[in-house]
N, C-alpha and C. Protein backbone atom coordinates (compact mmCIF):
# COMPACT_ATOMS: atom_id res chain seq x y z
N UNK A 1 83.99 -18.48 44.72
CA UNK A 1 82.71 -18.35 44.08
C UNK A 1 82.62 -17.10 43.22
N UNK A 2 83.62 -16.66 42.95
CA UNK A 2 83.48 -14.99 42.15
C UNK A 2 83.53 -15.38 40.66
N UNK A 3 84.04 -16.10 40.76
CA UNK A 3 84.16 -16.88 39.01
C UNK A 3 82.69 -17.27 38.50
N UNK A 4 81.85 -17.60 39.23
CA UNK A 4 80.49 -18.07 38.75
C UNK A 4 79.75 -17.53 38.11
N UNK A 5 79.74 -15.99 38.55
CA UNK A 5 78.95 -15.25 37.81
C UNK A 5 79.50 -14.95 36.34
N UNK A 6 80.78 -14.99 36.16
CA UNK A 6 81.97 -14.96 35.40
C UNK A 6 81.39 -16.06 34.26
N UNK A 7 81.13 -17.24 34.79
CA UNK A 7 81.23 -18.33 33.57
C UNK A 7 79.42 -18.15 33.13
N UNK A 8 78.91 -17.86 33.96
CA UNK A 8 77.71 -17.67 33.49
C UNK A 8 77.39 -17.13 32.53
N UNK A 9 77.88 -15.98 32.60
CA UNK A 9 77.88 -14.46 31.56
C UNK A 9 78.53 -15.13 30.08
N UNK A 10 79.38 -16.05 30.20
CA UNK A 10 79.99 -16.56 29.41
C UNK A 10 79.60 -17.64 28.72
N UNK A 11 79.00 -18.36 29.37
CA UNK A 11 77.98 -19.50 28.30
C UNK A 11 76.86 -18.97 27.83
N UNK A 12 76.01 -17.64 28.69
CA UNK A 12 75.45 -17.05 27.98
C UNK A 12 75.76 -16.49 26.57
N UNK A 13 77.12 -15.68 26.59
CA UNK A 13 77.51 -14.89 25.31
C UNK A 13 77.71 -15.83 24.33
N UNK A 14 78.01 -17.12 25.10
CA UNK A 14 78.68 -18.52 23.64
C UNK A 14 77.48 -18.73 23.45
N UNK A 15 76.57 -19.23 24.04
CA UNK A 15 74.90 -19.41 23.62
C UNK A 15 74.75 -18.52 22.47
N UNK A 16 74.75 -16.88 22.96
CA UNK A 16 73.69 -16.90 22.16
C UNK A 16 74.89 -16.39 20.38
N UNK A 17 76.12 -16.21 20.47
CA UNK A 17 76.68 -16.48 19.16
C UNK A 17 76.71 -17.56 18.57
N UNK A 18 76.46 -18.60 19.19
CA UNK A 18 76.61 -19.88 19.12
C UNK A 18 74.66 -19.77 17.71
N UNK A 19 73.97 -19.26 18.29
CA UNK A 19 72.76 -18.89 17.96
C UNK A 19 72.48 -17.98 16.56
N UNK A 20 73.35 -17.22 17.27
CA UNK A 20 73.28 -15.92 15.82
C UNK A 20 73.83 -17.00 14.50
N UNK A 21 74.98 -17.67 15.14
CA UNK A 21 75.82 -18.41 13.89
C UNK A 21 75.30 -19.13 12.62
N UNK A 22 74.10 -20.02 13.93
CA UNK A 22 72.92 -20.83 13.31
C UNK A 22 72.02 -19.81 12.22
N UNK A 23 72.01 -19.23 12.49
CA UNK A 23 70.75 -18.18 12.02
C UNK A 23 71.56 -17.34 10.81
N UNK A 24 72.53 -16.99 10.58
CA UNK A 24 73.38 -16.58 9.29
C UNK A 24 73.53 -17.63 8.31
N UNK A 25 73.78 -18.87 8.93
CA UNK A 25 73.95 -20.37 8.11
C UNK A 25 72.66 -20.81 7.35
N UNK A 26 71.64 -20.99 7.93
CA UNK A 26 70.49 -20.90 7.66
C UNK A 26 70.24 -21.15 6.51
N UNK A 27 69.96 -22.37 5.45
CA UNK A 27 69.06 -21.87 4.04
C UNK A 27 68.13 -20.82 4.16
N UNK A 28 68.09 -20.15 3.63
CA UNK A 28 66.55 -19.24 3.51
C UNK A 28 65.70 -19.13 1.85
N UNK A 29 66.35 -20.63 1.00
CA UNK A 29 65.19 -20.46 0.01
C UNK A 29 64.31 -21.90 0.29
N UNK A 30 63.28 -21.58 -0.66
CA UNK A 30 62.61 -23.11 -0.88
C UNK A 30 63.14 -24.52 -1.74
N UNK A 31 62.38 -25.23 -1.53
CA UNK A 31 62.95 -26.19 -2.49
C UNK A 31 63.15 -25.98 -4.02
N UNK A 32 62.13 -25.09 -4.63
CA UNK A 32 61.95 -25.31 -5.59
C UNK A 32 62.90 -23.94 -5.95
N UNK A 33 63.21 -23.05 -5.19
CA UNK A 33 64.59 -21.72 -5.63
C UNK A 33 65.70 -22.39 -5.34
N UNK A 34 65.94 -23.84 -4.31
CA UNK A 34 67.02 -23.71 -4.05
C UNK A 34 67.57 -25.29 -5.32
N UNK A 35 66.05 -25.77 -5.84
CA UNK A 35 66.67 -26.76 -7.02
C UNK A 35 66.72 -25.48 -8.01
N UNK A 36 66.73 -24.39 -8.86
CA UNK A 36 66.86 -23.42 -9.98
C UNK A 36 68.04 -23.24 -9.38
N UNK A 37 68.67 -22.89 -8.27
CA UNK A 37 69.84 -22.24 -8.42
C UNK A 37 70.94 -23.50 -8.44
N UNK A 38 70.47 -24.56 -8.29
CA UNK A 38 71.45 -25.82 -8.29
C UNK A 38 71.74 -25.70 -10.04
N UNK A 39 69.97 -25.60 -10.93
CA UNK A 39 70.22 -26.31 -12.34
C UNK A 39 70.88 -25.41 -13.10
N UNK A 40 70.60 -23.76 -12.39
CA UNK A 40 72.03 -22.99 -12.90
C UNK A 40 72.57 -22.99 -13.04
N UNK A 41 73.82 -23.32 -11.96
CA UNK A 41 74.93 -23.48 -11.15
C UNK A 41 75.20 -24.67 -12.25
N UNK A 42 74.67 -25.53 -12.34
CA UNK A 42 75.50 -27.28 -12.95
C UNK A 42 75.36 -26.01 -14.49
N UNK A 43 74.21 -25.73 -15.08
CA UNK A 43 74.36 -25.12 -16.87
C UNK A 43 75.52 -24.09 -16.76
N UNK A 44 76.00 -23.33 -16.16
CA UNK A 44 77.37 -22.76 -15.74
C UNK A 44 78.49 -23.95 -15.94
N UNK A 45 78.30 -24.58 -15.07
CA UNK A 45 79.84 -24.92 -15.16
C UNK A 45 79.78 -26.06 -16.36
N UNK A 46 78.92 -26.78 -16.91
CA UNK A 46 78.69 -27.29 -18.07
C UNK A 46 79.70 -26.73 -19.09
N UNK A 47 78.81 -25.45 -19.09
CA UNK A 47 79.37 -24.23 -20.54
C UNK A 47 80.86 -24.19 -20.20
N UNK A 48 81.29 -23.89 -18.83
CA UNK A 48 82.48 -24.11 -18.88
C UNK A 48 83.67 -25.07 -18.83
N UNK A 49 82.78 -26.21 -18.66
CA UNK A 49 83.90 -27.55 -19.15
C UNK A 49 83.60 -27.07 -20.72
N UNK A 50 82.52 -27.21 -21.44
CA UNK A 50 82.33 -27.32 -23.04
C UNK A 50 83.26 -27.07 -23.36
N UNK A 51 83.82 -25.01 -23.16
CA UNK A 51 84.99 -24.16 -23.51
C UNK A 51 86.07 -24.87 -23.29
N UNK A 52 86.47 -25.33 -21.94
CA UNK A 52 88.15 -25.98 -21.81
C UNK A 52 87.67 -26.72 -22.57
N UNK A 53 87.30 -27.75 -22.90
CA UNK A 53 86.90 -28.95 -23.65
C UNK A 53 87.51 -28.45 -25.34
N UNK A 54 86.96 -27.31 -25.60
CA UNK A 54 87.29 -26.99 -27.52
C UNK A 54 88.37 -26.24 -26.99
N UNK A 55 88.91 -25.46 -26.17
CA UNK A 55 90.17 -25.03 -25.83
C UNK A 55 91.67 -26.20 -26.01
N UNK A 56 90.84 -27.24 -25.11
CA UNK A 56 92.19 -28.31 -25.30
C UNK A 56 92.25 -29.42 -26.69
N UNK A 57 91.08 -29.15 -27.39
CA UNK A 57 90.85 -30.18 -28.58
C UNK A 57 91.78 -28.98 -29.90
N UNK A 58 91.75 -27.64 -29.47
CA UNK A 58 92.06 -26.65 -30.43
C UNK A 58 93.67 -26.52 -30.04
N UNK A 59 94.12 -26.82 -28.95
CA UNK A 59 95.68 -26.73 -28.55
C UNK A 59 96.51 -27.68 -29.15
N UNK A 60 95.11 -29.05 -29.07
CA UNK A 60 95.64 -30.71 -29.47
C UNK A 60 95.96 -30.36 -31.23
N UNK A 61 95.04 -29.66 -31.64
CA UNK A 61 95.05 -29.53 -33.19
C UNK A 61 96.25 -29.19 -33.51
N UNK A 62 96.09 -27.76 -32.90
CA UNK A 62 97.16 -26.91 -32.84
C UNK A 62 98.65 -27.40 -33.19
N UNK A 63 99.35 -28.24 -31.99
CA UNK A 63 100.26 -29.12 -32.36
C UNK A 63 100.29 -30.17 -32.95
N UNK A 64 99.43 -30.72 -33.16
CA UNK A 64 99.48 -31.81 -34.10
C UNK A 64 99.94 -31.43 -35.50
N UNK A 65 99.67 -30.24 -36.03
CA UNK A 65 99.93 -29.60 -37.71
C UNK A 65 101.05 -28.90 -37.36
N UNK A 66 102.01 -28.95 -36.36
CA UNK A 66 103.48 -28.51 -36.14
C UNK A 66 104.52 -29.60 -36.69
């Protein structure tokens, strides 16, 4: 029976990291901050397909007049 107190202490400590874990993960905006940072996020990477996009049409050129 010496182990008991042992595992106790121990589902306690997994509890409550188990807890903290939840609580770091957490969204913490609203709907309406967490749709702006989505329509950001997509106008970002937009701009950056656009660029590869005239990058590889300007490479295509490029060799083509070789």
């Amino acid at each position: 029976m010496a182990r008991g107190n042992q595992r106790e202490k121990a589902r306690a400590k997994n509890l409550a990291a188990q807890q903290e874990a939840a609580k770091r993960h957490k969204n913490q905006m609203t709907g309406s901050q967490f749709q702006r940072a989505k329509e950001d996020t997509a106008a970002i990477m937009r701009e950056k397909q656009r660029l590869a996009d005239e990058r590889k049409a300007a490479a295509a050129a490029a060799a083509g007049k070789k």
